[in-house]
PDB file of N, CA and C in Angstrom:
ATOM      1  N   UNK A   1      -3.271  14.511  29.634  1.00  0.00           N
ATOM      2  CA  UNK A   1      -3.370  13.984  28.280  1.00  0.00           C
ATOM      3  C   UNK A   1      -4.671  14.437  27.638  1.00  0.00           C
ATOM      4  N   UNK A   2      -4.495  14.527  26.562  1.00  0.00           N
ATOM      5  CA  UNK A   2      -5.991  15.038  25.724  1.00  0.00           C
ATOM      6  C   UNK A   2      -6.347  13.521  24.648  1.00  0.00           C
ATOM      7  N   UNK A   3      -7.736  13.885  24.150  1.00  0.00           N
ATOM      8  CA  UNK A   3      -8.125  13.257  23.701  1.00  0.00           C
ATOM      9  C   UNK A   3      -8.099  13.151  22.348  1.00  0.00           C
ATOM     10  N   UNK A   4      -7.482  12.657  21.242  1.00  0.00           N
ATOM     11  CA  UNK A   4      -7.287  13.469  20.221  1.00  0.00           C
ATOM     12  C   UNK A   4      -7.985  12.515  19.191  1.00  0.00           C
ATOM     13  N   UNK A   5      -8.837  11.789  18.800  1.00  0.00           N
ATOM     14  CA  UNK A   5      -9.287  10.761  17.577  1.00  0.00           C
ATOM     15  C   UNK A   5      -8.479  11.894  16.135  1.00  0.00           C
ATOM     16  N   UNK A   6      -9.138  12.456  16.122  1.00  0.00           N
ATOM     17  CA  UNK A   6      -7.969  12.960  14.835  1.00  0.00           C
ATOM     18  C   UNK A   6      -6.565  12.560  14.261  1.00  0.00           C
ATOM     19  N   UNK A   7      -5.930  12.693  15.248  1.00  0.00           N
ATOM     20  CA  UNK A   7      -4.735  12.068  15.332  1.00  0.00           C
ATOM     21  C   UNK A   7      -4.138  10.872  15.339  1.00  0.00           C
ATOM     22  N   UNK A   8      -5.425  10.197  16.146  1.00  0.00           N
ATOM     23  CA  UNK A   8      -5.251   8.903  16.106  1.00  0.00           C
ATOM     24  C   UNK A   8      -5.328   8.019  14.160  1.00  0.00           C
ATOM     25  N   UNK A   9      -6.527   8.774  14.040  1.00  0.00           N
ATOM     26  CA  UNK A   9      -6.847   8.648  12.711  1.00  0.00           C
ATOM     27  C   UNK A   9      -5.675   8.378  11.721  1.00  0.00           C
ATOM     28  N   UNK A  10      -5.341   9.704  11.935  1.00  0.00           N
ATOM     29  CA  UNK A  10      -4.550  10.177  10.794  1.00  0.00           C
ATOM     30  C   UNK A  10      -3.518   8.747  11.283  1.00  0.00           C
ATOM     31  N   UNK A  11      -2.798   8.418  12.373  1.00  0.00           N
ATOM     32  CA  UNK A  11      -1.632   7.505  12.872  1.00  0.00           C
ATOM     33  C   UNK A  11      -1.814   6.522  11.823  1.00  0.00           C
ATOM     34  N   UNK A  12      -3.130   5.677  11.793  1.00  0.00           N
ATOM     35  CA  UNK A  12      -3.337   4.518  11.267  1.00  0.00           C
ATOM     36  C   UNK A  12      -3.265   4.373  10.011  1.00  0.00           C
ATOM     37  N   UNK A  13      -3.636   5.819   9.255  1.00  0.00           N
ATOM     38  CA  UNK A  13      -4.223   5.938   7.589  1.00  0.00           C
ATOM     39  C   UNK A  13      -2.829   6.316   7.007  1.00  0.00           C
ATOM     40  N   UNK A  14      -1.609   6.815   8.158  1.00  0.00           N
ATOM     41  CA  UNK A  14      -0.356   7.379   7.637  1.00  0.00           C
ATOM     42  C   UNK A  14       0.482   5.983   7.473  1.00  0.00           C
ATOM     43  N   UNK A  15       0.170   4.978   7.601  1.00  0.00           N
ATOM     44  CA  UNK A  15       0.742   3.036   7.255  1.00  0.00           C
ATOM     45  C   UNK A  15       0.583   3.336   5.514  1.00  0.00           C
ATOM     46  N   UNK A  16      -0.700   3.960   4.949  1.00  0.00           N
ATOM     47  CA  UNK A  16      -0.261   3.764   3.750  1.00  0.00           C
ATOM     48  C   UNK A  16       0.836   4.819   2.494  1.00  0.00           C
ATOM     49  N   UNK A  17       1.046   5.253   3.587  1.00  0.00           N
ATOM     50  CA  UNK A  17       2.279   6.106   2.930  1.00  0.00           C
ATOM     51  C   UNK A  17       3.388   5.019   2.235  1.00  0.00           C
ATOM     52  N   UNK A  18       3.502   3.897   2.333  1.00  0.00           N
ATOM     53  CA  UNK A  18       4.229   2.497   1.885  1.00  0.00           C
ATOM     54  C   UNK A  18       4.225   2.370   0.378  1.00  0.00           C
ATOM     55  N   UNK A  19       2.790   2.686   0.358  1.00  0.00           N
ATOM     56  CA  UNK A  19       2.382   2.484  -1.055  1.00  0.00           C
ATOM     57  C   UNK A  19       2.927   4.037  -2.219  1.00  0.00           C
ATOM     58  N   UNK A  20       3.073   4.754  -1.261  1.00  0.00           N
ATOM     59  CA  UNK A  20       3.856   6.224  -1.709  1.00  0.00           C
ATOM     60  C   UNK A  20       5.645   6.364  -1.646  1.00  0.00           C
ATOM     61  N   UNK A  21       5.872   6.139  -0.824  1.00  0.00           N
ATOM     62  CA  UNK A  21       7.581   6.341  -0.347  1.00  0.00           C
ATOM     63  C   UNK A  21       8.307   4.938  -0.437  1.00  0.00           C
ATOM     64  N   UNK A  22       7.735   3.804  -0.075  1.00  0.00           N
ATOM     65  CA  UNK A  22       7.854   2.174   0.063  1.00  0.00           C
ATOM     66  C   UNK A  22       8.122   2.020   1.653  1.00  0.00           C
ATOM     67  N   UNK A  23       8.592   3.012   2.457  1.00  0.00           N
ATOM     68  CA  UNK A  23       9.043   3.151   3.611  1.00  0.00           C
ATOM     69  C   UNK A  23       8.509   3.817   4.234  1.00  0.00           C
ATOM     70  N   UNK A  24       7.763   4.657   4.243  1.00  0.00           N
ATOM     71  CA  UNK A  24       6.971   5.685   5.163  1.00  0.00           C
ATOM     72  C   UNK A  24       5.940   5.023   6.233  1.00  0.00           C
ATOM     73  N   UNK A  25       5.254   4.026   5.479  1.00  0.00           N
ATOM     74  CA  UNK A  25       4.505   3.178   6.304  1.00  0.00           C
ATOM     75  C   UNK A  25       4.903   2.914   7.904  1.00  0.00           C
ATOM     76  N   UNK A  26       6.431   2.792   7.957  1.00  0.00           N
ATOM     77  CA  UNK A  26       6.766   2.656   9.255  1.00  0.00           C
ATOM     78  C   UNK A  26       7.336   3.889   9.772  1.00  0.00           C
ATOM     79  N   UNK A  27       7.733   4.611   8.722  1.00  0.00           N
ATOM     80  CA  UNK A  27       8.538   6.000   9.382  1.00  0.00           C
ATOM     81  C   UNK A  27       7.413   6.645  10.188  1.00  0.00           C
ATOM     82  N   UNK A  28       6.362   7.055   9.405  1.00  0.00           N
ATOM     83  CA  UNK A  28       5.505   8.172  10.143  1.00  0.00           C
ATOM     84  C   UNK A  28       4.639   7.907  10.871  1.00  0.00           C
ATOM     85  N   UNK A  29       4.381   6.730  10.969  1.00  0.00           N
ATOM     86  CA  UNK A  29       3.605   6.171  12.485  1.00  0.00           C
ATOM     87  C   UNK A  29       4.296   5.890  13.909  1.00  0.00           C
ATOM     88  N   UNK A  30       5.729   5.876  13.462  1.00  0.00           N
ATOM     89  CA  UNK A  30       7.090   5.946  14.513  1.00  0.00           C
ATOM     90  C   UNK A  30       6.988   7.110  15.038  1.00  0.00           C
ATOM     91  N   UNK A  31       6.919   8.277  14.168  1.00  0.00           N
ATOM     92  CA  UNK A  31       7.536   9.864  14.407  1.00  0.00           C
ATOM     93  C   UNK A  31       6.408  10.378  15.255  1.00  0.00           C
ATOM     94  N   UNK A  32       5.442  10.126  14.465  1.00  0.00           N
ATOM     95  CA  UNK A  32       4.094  10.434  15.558  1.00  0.00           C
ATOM     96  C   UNK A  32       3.699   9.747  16.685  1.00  0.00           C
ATOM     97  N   UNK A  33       3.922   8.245  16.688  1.00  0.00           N
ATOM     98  CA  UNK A  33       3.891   7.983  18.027  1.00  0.00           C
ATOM     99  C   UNK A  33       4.881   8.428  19.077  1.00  0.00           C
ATOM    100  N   UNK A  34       6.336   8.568  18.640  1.00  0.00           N
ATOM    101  CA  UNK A  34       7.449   8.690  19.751  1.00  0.00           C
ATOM    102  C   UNK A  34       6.945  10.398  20.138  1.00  0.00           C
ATOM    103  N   UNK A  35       6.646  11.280  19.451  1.00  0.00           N
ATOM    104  CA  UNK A  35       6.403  12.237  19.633  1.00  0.00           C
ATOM    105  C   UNK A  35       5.087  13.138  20.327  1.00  0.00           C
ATOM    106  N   UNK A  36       3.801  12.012  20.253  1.00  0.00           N
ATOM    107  CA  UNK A  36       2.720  12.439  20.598  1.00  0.00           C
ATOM    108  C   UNK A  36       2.231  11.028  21.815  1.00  0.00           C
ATOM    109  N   UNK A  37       2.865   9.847  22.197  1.00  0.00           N
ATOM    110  CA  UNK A  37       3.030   9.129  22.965  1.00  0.00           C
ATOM    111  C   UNK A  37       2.509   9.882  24.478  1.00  0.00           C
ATOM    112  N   UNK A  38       3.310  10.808  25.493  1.00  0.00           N
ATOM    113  CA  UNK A  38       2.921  11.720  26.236  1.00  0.00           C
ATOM    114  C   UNK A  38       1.758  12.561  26.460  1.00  0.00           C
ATOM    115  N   UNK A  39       1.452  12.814  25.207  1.00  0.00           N
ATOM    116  CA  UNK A  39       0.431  13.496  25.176  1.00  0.00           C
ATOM    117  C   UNK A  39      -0.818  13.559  24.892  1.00  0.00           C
ATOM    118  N   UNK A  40      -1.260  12.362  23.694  1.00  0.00           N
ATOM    119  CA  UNK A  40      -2.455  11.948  23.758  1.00  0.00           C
ATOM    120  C   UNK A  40      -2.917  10.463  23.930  1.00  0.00           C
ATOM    121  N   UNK A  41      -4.550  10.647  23.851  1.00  0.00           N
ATOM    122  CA  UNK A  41      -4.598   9.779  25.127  1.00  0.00           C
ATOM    123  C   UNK A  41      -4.557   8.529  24.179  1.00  0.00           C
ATOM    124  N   UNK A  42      -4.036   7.070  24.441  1.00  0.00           N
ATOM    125  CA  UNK A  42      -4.256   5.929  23.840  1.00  0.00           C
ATOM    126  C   UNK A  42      -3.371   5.439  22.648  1.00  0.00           C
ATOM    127  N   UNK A  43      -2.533   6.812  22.375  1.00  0.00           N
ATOM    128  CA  UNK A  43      -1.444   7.384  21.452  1.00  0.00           C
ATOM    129  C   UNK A  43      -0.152   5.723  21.523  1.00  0.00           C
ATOM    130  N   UNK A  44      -0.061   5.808  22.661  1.00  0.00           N
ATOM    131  CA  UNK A  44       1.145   4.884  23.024  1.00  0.00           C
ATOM    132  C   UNK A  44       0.689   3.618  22.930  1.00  0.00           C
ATOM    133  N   UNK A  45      -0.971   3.052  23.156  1.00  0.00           N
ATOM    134  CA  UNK A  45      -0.952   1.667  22.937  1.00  0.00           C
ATOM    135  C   UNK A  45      -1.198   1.329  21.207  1.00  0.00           C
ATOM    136  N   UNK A  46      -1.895   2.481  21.044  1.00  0.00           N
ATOM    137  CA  UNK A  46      -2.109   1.908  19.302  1.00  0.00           C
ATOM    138  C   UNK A  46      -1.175   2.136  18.925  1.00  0.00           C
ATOM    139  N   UNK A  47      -0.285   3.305  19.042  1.00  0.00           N
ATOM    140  CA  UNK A  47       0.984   3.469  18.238  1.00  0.00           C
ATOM    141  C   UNK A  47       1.986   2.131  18.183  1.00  0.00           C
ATOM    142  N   UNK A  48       1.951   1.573  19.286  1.00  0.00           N
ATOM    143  CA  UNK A  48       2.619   0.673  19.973  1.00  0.00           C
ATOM    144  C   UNK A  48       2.213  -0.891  18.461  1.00  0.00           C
ATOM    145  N   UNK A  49       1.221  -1.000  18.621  1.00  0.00           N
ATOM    146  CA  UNK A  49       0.316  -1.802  17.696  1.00  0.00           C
ATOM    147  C   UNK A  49       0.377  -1.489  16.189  1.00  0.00           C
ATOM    148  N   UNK A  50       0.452  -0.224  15.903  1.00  0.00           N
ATOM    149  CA  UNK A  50       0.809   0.177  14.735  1.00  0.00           C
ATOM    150  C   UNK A  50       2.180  -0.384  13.866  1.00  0.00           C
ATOM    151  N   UNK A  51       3.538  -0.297  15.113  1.00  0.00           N
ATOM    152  CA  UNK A  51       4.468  -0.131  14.399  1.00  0.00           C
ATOM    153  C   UNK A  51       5.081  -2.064  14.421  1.00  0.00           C
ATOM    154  N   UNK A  52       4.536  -2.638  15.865  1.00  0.00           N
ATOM    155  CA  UNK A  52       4.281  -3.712  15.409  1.00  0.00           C
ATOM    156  C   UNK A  52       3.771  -4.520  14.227  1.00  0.00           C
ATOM    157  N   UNK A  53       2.887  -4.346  13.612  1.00  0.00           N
ATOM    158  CA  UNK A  53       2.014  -4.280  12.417  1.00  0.00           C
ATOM    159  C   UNK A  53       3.210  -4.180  11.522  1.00  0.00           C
ATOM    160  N   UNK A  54       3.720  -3.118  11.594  1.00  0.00           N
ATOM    161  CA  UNK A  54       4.449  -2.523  10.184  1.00  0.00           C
ATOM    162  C   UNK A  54       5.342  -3.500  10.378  1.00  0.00           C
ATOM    163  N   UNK A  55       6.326  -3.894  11.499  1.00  0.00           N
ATOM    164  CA  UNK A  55       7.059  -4.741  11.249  1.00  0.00           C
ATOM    165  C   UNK A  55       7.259  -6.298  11.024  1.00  0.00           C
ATOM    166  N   UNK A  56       6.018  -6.683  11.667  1.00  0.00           N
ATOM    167  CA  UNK A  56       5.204  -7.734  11.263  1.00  0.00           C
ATOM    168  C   UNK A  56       5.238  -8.086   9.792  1.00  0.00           C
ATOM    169  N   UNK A  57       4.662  -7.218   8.971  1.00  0.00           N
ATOM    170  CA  UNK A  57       4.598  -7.082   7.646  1.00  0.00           C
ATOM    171  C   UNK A  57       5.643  -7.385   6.982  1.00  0.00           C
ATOM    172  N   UNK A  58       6.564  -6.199   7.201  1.00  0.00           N
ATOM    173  CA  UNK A  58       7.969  -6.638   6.596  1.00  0.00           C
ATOM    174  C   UNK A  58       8.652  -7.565   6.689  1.00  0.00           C
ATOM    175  N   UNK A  59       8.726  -8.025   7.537  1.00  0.00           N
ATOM    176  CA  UNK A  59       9.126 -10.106   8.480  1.00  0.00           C
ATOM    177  C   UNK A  59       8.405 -10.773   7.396  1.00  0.00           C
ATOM    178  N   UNK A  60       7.565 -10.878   7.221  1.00  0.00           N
ATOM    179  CA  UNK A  60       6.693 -11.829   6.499  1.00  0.00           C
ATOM    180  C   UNK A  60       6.840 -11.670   4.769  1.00  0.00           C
ATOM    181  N   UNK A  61       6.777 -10.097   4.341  1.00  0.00           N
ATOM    182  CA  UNK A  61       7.414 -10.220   3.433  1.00  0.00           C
ATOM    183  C   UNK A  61       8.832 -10.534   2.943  1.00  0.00           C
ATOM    184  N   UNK A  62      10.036 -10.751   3.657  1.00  0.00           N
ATOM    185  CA  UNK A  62      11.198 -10.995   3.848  1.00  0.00           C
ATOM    186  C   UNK A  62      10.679 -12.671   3.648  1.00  0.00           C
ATOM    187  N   UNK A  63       9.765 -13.086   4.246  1.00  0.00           N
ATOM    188  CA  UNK A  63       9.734 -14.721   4.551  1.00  0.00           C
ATOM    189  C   UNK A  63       9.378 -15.167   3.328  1.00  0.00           C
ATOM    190  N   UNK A  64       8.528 -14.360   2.890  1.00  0.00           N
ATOM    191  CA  UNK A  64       7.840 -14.957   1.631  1.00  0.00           C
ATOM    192  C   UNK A  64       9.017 -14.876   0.237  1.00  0.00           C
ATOM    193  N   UNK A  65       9.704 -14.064   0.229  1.00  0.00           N
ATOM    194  CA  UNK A  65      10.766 -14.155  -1.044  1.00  0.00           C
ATOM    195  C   UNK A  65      11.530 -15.242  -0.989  1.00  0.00           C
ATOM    196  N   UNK A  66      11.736 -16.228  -0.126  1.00  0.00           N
ATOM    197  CA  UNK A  66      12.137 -17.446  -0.792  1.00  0.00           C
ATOM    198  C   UNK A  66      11.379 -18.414  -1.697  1.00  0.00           C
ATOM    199  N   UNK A  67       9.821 -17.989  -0.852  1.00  0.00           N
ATOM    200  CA  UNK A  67       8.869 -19.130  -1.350  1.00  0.00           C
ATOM    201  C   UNK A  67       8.744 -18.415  -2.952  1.00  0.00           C
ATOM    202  N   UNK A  68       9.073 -17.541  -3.645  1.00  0.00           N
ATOM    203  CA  UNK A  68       8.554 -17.484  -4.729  1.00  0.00           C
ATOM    204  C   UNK A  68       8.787 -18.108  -5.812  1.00  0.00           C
ATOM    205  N   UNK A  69      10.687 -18.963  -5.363  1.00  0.00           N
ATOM    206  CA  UNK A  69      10.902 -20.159  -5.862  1.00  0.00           C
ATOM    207  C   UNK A  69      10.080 -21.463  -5.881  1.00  0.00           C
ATOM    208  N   UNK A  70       9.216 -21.247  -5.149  1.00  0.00           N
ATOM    209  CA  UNK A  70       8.696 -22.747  -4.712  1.00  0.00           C
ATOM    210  C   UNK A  70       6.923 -22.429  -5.337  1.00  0.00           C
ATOM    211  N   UNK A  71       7.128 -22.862  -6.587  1.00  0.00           N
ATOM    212  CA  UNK A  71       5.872 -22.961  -6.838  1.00  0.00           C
ATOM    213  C   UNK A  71       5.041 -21.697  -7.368  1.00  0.00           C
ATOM    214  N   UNK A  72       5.669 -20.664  -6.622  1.00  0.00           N
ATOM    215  CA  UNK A  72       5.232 -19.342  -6.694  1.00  0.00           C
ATOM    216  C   UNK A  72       4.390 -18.819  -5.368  1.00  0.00           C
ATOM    217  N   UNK A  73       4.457 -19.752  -4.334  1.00  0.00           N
ATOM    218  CA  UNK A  73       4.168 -19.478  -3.364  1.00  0.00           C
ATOM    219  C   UNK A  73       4.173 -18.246  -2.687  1.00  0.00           C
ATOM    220  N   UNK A  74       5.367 -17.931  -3.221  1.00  0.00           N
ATOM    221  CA  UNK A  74       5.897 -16.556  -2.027  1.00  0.00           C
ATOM    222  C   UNK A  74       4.926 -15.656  -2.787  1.00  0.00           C
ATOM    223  N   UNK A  75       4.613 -15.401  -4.332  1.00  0.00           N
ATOM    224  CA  UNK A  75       4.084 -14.563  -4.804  1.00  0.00           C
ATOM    225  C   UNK A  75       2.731 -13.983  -4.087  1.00  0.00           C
ATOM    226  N   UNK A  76       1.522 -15.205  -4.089  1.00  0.00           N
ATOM    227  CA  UNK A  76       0.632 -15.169  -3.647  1.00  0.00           C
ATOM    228  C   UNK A  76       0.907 -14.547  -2.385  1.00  0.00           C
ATOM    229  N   UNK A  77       1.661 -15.011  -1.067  1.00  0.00           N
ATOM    230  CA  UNK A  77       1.937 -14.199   0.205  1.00  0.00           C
ATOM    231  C   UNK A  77       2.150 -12.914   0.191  1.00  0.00           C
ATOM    232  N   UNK A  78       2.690 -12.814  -1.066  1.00  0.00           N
ATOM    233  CA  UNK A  78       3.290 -10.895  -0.855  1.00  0.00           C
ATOM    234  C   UNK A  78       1.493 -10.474  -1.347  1.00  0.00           C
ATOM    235  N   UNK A  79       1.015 -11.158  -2.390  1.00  0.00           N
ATOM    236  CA  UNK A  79      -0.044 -10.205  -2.870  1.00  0.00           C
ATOM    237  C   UNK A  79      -1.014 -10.136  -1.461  1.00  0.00           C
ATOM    238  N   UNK A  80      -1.625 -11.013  -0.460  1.00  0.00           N
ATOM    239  CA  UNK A  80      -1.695 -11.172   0.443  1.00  0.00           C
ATOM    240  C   UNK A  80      -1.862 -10.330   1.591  1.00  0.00           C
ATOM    241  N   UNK A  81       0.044 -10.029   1.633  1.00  0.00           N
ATOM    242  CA  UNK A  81       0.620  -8.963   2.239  1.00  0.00           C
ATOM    243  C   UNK A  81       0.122  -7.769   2.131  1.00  0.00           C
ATOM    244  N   UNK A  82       0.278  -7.416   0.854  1.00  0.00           N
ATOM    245  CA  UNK A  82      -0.625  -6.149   0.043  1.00  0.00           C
ATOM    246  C   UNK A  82      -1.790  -5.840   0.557  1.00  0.00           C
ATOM    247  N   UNK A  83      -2.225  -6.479   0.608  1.00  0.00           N
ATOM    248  CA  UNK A  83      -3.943  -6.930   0.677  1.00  0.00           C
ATOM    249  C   UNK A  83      -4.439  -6.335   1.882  1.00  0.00           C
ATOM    250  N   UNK A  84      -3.622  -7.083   2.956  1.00  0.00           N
ATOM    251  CA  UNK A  84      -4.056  -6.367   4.254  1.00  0.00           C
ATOM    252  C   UNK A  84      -3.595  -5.483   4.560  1.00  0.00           C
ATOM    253  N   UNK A  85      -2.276  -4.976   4.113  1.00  0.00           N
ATOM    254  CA  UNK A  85      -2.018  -3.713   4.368  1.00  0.00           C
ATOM    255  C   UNK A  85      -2.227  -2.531   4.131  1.00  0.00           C
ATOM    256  N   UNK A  86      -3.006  -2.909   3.286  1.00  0.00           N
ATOM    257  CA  UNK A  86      -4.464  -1.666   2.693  1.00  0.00           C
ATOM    258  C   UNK A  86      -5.727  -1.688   3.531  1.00  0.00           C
ATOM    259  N   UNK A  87      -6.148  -2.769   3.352  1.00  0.00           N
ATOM    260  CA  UNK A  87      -7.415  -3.099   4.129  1.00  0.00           C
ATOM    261  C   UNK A  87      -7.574  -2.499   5.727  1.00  0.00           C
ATOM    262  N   UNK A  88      -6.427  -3.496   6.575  1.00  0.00           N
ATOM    263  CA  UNK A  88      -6.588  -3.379   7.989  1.00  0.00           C
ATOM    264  C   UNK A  88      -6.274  -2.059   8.409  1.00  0.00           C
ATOM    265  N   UNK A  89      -4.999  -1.683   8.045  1.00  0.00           N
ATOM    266  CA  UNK A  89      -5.195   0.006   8.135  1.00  0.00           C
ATOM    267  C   UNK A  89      -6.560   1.186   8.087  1.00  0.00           C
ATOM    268  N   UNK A  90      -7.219   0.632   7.173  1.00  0.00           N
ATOM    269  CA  UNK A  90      -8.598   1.692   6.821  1.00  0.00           C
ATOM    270  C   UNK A  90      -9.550   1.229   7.921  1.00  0.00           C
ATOM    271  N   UNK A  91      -9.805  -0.152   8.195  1.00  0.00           N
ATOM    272  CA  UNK A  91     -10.664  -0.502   9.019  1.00  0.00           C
ATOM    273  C   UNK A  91     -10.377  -0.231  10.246  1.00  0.00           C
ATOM    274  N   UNK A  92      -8.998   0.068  10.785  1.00  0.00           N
ATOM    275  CA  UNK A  92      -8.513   0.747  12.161  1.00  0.00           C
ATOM    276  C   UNK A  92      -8.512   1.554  12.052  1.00  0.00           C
ATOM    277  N   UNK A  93      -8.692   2.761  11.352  1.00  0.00           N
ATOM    278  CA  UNK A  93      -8.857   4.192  11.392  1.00  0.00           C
ATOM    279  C   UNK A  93     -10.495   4.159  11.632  1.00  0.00           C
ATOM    280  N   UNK A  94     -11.320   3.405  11.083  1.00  0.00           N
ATOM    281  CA  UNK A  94     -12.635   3.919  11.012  1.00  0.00           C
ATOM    282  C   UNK A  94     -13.061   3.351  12.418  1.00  0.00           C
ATOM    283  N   UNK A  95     -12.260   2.081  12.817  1.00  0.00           N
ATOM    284  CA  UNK A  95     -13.141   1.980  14.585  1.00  0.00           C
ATOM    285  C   UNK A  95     -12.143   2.933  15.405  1.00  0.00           C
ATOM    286  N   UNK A  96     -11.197   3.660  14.913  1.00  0.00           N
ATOM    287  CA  UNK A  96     -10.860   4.215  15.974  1.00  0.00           C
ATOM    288  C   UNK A  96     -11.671   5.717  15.931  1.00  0.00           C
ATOM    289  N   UNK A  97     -12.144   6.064  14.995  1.00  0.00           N
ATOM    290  CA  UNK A  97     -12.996   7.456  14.296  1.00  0.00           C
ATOM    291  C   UNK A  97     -14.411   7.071  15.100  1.00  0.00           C
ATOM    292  N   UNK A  98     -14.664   5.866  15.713  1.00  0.00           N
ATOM    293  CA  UNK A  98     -15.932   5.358  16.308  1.00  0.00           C
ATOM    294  C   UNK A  98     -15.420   5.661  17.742  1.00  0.00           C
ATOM    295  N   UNK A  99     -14.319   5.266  17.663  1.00  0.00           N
ATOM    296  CA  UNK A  99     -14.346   5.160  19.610  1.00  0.00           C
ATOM    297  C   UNK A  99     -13.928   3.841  20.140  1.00  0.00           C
ATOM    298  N   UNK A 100     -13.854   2.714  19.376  1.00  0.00           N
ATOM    299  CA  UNK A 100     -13.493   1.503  19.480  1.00  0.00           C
ATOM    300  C   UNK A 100     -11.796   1.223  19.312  1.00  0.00           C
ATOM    301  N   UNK A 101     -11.391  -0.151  19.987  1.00  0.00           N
ATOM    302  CA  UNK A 101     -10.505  -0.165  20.133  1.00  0.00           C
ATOM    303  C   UNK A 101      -9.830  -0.828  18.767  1.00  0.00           C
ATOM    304  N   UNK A 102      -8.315  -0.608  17.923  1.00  0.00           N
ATOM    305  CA  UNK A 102      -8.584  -1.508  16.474  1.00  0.00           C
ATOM    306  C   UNK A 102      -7.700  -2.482  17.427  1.00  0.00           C
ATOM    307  N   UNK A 103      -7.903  -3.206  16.089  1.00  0.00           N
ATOM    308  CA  UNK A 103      -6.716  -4.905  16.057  1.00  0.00           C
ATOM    309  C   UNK A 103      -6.259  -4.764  15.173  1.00  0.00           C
ATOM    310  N   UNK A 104      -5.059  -5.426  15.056  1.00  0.00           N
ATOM    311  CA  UNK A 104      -3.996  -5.992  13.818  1.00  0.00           C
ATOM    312  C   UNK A 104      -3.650  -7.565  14.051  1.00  0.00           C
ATOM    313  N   UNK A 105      -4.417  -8.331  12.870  1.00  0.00           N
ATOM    314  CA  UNK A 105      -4.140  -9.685  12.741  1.00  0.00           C
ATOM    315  C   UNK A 105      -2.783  -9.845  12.317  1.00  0.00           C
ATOM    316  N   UNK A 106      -2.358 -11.383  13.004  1.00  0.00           N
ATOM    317  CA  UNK A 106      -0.723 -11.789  12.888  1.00  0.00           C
ATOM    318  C   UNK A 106       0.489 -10.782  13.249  1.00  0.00           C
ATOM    319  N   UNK A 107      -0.413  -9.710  13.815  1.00  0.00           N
ATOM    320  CA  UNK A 107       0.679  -8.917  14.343  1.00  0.00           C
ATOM    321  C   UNK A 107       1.488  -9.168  15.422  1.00  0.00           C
ATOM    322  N   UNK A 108       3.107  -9.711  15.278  1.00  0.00           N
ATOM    323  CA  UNK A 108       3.448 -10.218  16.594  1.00  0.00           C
ATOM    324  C   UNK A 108       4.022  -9.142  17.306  1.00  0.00           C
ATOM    325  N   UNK A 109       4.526  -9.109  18.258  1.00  0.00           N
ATOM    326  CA  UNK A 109       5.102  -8.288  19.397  1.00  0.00           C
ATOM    327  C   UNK A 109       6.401  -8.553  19.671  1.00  0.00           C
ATOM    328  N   UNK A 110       6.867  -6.730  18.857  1.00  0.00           N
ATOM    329  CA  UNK A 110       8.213  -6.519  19.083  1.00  0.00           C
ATOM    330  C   UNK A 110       8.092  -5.750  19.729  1.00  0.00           C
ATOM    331  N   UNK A 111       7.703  -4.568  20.154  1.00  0.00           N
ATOM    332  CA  UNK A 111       7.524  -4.126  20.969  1.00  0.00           C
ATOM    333  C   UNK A 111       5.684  -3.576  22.300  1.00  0.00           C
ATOM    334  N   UNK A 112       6.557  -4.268  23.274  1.00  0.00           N
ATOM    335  CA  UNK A 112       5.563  -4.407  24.283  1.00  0.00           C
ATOM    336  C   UNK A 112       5.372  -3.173  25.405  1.00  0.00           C
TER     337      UNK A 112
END
């Protein structure tokens, strides 16, 4: 296995493709992990974490469109949603550009 931070990089910063395609967010962090998984190093646990994340996200935004009846609740959650899915993405590219390991808050585990 090689060592690739580049790649890794790019894995984390390619989530905001969402904000481009509405869907890419999960496509191309899939394609690159199933594909570069084998081969570089650490590829398979962040990727792993990545796509969790993405689906995480979408769960929650799914959850929140009822609440937007209620008060406007759901609204605030999606903006929320938004929020970190800009944010936490950039901040896991830059500790992984360090050498550090990232996190994804409320990210649950679909795949382990």
């Amino acid at each position: 296995m090689r060592q690739d931070n580049q790649l890794l990089v790019i894995t984390h910063l390619s989530q905001l493709a969402t904000f481009l395609t509405g869907f890419g967010g999960l496509l191309i962090p899939l394609i690159i992990w199933v594909t570069q998984k084998e081969k570089v190093y650490n590829m398979d646990e962040q990727g792993k974490r990545i796509v969790n994340f993405q689906l995480s996200l979408i769960l929650y935004a799914i959850i929140c469109i009822p609440f937007i009846l209620l008060l406007g609740l759901g609204i605030l959650g999606l903006i929320a949603i938004g929020i970190i899915s800009i944010v936490v993405p950039i901040i896991n590219a830059i500790k992984t550009s360090n050498g550090e390991s990232p996190t994804y808050p409320l990210s649950l585990n679909f795949i382990s």
